[in-house]
C-alpha atoms as a PDB file:
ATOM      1  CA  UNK A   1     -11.468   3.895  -8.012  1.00  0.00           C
ATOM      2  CA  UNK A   2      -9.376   4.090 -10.823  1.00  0.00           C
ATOM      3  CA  UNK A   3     -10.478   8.080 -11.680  1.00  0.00           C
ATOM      4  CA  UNK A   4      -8.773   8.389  -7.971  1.00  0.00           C
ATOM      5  CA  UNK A   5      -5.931   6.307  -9.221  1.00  0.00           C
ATOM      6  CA  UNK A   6      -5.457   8.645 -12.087  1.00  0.00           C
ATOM      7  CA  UNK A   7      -5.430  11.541  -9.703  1.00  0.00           C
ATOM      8  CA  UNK A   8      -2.879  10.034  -7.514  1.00  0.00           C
ATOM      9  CA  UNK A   9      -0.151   9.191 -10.080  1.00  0.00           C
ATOM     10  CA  UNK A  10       1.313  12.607 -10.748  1.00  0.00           C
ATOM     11  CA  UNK A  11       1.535  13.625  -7.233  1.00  0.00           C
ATOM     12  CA  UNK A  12       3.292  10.175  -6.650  1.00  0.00           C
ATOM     13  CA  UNK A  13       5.701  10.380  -9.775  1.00  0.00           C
ATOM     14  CA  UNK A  14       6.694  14.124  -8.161  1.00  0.00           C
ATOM     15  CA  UNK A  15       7.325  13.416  -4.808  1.00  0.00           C
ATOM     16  CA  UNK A  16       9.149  10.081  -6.457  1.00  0.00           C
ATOM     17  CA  UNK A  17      11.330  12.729  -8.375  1.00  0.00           C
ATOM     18  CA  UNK A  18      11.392  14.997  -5.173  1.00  0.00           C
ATOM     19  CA  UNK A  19      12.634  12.014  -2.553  1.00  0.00           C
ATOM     20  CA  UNK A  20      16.239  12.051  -1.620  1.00  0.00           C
ATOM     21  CA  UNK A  21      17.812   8.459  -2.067  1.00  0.00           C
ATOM     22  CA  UNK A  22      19.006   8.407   1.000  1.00  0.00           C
ATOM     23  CA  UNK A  23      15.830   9.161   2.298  1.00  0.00           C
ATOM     24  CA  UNK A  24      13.477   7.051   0.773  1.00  0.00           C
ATOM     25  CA  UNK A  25      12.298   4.949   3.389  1.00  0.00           C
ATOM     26  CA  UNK A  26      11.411   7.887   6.015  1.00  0.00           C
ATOM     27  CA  UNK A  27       9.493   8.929   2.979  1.00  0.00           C
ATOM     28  CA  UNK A  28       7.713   5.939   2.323  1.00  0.00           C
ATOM     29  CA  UNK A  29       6.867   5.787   6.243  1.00  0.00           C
ATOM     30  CA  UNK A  30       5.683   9.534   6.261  1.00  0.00           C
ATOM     31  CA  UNK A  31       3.164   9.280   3.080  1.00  0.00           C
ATOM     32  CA  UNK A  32       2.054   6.199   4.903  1.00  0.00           C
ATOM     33  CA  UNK A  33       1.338   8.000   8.407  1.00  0.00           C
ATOM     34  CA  UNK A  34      -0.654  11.079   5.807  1.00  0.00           C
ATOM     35  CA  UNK A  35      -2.280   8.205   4.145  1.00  0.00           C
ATOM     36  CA  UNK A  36      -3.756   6.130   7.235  1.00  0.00           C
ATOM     37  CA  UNK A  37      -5.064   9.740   8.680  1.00  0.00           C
ATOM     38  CA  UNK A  38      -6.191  10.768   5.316  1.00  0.00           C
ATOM     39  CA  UNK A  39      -8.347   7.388   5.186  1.00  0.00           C
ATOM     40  CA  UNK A  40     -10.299   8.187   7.980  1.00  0.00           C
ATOM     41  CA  UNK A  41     -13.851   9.675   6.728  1.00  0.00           C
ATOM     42  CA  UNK A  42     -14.683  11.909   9.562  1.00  0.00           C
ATOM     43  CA  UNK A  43     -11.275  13.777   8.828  1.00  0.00           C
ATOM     44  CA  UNK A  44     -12.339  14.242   5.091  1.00  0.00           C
ATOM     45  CA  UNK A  45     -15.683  15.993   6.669  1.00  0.00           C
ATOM     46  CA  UNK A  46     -13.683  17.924   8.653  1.00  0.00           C
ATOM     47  CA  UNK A  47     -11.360  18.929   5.786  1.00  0.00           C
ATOM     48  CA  UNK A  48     -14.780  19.481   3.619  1.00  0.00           C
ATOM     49  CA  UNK A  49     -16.160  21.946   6.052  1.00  0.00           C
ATOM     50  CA  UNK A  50     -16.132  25.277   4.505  1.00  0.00           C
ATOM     51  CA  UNK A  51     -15.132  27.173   7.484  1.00  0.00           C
ATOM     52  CA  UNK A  52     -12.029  25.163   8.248  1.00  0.00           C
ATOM     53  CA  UNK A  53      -9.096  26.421   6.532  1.00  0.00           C
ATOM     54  CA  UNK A  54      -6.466  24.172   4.794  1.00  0.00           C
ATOM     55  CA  UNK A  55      -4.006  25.537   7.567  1.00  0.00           C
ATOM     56  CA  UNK A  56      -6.271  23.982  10.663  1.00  0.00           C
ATOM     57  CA  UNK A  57      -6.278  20.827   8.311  1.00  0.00           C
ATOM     58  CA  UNK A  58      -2.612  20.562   7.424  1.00  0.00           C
ATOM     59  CA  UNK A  59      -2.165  21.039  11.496  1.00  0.00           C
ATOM     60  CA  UNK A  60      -4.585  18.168  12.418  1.00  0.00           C
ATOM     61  CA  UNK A  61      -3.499  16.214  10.007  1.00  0.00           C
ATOM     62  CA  UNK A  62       0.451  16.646  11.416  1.00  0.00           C
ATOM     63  CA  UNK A  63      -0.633  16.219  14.408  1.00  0.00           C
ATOM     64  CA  UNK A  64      -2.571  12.701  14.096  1.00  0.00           C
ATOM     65  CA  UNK A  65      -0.298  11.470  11.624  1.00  0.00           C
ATOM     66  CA  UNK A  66       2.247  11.356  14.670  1.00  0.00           C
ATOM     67  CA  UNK A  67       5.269  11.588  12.451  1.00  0.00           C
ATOM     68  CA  UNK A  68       8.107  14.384  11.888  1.00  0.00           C
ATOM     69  CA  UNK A  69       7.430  15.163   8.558  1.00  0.00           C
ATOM     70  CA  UNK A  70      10.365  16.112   5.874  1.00  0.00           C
ATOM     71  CA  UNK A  71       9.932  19.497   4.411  1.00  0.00           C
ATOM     72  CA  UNK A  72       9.234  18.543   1.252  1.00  0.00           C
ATOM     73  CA  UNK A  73       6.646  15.848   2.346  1.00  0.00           C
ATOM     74  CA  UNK A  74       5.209  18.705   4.008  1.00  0.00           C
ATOM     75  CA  UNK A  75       4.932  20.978   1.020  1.00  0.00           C
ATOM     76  CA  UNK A  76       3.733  17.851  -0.566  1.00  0.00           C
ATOM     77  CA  UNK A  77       0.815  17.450   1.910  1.00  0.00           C
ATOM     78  CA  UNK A  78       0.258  21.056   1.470  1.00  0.00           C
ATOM     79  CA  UNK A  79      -0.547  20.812  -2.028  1.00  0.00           C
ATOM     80  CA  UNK A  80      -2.308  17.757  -1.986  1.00  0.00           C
ATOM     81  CA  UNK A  81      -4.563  20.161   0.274  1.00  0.00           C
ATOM     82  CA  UNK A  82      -4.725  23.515  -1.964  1.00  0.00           C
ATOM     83  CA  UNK A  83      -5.961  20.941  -4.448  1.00  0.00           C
ATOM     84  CA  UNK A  84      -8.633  19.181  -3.200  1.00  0.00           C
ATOM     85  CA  UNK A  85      -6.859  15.971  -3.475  1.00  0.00           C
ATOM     86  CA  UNK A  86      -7.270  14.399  -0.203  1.00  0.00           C
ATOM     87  CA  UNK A  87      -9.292  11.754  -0.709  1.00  0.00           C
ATOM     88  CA  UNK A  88      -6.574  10.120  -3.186  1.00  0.00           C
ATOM     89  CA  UNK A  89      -4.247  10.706  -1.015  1.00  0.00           C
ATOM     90  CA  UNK A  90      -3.772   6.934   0.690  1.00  0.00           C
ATOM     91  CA  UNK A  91      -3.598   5.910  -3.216  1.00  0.00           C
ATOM     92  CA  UNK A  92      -0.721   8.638  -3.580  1.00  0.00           C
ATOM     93  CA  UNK A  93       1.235   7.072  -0.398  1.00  0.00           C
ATOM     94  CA  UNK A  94       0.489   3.514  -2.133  1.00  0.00           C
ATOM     95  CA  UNK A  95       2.230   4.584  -5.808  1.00  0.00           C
ATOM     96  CA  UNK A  96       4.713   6.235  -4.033  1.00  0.00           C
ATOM     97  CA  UNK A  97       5.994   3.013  -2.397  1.00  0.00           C
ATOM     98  CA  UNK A  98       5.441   1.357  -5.329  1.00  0.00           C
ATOM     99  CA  UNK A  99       8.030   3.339  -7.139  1.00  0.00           C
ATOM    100  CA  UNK A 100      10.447   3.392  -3.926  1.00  0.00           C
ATOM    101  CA  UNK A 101      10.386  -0.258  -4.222  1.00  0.00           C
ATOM    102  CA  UNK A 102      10.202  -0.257  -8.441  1.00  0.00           C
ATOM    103  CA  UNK A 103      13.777   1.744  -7.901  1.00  0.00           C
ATOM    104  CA  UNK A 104      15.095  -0.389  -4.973  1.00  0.00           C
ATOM    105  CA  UNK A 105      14.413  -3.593  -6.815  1.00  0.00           C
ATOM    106  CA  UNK A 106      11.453  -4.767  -4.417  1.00  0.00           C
ATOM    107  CA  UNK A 107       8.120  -6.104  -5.204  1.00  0.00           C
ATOM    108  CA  UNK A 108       5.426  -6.368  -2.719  1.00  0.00           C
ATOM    109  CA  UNK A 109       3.788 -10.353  -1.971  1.00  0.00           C
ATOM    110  CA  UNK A 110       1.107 -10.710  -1.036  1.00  0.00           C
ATOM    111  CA  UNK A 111       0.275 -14.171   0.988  1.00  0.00           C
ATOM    112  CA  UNK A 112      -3.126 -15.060   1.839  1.00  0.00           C
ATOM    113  CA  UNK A 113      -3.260 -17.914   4.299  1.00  0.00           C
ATOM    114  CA  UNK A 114      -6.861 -19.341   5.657  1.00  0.00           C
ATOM    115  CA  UNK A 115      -4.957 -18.974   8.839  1.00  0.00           C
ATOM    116  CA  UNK A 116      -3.053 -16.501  10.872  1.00  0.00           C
ATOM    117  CA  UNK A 117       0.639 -17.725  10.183  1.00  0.00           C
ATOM    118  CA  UNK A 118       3.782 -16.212  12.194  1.00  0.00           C
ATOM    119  CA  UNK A 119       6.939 -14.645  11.057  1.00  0.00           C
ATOM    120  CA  UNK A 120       8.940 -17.599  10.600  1.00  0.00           C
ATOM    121  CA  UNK A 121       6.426 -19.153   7.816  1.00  0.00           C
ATOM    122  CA  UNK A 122       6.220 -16.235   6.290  1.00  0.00           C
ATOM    123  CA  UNK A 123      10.498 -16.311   5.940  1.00  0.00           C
ATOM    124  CA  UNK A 124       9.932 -19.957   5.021  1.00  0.00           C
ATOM    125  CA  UNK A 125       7.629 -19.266   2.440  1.00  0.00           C
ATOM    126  CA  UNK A 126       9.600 -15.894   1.668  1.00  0.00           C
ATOM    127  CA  UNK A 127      12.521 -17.430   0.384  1.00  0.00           C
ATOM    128  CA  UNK A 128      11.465 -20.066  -2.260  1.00  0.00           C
ATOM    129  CA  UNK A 129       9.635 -17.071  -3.536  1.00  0.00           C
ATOM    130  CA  UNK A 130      12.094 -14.813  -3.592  1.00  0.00           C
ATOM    131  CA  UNK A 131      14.227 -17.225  -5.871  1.00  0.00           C
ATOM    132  CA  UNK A 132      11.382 -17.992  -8.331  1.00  0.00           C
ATOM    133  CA  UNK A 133      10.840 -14.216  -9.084  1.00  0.00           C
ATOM    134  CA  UNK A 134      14.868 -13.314  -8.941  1.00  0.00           C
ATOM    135  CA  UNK A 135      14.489 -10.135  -6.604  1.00  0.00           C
ATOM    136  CA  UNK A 136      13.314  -9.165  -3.015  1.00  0.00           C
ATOM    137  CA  UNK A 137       9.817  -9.666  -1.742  1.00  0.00           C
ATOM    138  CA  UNK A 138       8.158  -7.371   0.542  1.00  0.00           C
ATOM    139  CA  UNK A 139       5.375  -9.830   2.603  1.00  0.00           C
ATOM    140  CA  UNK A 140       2.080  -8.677   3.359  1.00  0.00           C
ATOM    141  CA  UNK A 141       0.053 -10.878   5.022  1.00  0.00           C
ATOM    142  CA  UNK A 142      -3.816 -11.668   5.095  1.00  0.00           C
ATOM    143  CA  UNK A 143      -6.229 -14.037   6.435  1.00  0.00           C
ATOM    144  CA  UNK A 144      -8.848 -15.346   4.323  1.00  0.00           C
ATOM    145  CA  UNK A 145     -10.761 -18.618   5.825  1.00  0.00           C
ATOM    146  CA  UNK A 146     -12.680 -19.598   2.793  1.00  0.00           C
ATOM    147  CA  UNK A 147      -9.430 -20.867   1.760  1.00  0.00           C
ATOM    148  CA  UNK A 148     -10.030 -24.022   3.938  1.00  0.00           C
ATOM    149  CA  UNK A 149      -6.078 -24.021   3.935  1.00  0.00           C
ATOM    150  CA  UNK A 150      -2.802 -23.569   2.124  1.00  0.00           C
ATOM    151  CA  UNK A 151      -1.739 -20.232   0.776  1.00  0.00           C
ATOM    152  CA  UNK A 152      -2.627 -17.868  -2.257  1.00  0.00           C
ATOM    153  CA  UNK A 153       0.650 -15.679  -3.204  1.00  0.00           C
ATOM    154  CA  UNK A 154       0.137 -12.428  -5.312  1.00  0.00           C
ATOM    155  CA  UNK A 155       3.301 -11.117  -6.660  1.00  0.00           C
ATOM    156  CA  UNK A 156       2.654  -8.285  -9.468  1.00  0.00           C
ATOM    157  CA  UNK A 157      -0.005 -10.052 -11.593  1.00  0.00           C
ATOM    158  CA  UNK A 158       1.439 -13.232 -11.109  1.00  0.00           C
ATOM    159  CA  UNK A 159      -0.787 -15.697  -8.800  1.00  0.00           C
ATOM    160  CA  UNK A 160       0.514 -18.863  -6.971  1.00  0.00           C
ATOM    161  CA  UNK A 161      -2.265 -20.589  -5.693  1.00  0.00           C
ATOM    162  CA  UNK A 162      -1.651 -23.947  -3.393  1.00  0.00           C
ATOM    163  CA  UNK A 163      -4.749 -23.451  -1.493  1.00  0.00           C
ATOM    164  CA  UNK A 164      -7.530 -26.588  -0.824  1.00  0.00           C
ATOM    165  CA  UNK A 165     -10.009 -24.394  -2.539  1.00  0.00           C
ATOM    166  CA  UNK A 166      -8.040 -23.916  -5.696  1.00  0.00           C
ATOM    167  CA  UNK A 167      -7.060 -27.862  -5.249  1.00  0.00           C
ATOM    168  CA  UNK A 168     -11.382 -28.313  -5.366  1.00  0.00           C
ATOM    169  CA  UNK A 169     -12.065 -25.944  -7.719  1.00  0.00           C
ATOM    170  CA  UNK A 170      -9.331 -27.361 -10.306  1.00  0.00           C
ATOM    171  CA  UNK A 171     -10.579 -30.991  -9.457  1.00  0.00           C
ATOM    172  CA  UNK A 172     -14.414 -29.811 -10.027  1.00  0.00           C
ATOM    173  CA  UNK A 173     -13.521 -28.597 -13.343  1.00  0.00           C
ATOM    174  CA  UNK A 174     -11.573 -32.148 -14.314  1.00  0.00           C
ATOM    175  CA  UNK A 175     -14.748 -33.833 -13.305  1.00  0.00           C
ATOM    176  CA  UNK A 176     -17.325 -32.046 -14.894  1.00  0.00           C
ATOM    177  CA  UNK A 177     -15.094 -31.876 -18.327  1.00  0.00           C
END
């Protein structure tokens, strides 16, 4: 994983330079679309076939991507393609944000829950959060049961943990010591 993450970061840094700021989020929403069509492994064995050219790839890839893509994001996926570089590219759209949001002053949470939780917990949780780190927070949400309950919050490498099964592990430890 982290030889594709290698890959990924000068494509990412270029488009970075590349994007418009005006622009930045129709970017960020394109390289996503590329990226969720890029994930999917029967398109990579299309794209490996030796009689497909990177033209009839580039096309099905526009096509299922389901976006209007920028110029420039299209030269972008068009290089990514003359390169061989698909299969990094989901990591590429992932950097890419990451510096979008690096330059807006965003970070991404990420709150796991052991259960589903609706928008306005995840505002309520949001904005204590949001405080403690001094900028905006971007939620991404995940459901984990083992959990038990409570929340796990990943900010950068920061960790917040309030869950029960942090609770038990940390009273476990103070029993055994």
């Amino acid at each position: 994983m982290a030889e594709l993450a290698t890959i990924a970061r000068p494509y990412a840094e270029a488009l970075f330079k590349a994007a418009p700021e005006a622009d930045m989020s129709a970017w960020v929403e394109q390289t996503n679309a590329l990226a969720q069509v890029a994930s999917d492994s029967e398109l990579r064995n299309f794209a490996d076939n030796p009689r497909v050219t990177q033209d009839q790839v580039f096309d099905v890839i526009t096509k299922a991507a389901k976006v209007a893509l920028a110029p420039a994001v299209a030269n972008f996926l068009r290089t990514v393609l003359d390169n061989g570089r698909l299969a990094a590219l989901p990591l590429m759209a992932e950097q890419f944000q990451t510096l979008v949001h690096a330059r807006q002053g965003v970070s991404e949470a990420l709150i796991v829950s052991a259960f589903p939780i609706n928008a306005e917990q995840v505002a309520d949780i949001m904005g204590p959060l949001e405080k403690r780190f001094g900028r905006k927070l971007e939620a991404k949400v995940e459901v984990n049961s083992d959990l038990i309950g409570g929340v796990r919050v990943v900010v950068g490498d920061e960790v917040l943990d309030t869950s029960v099964k942090a609770r038990l592990e940390r009273m476990k430890s103070a029993l055994l010591a």
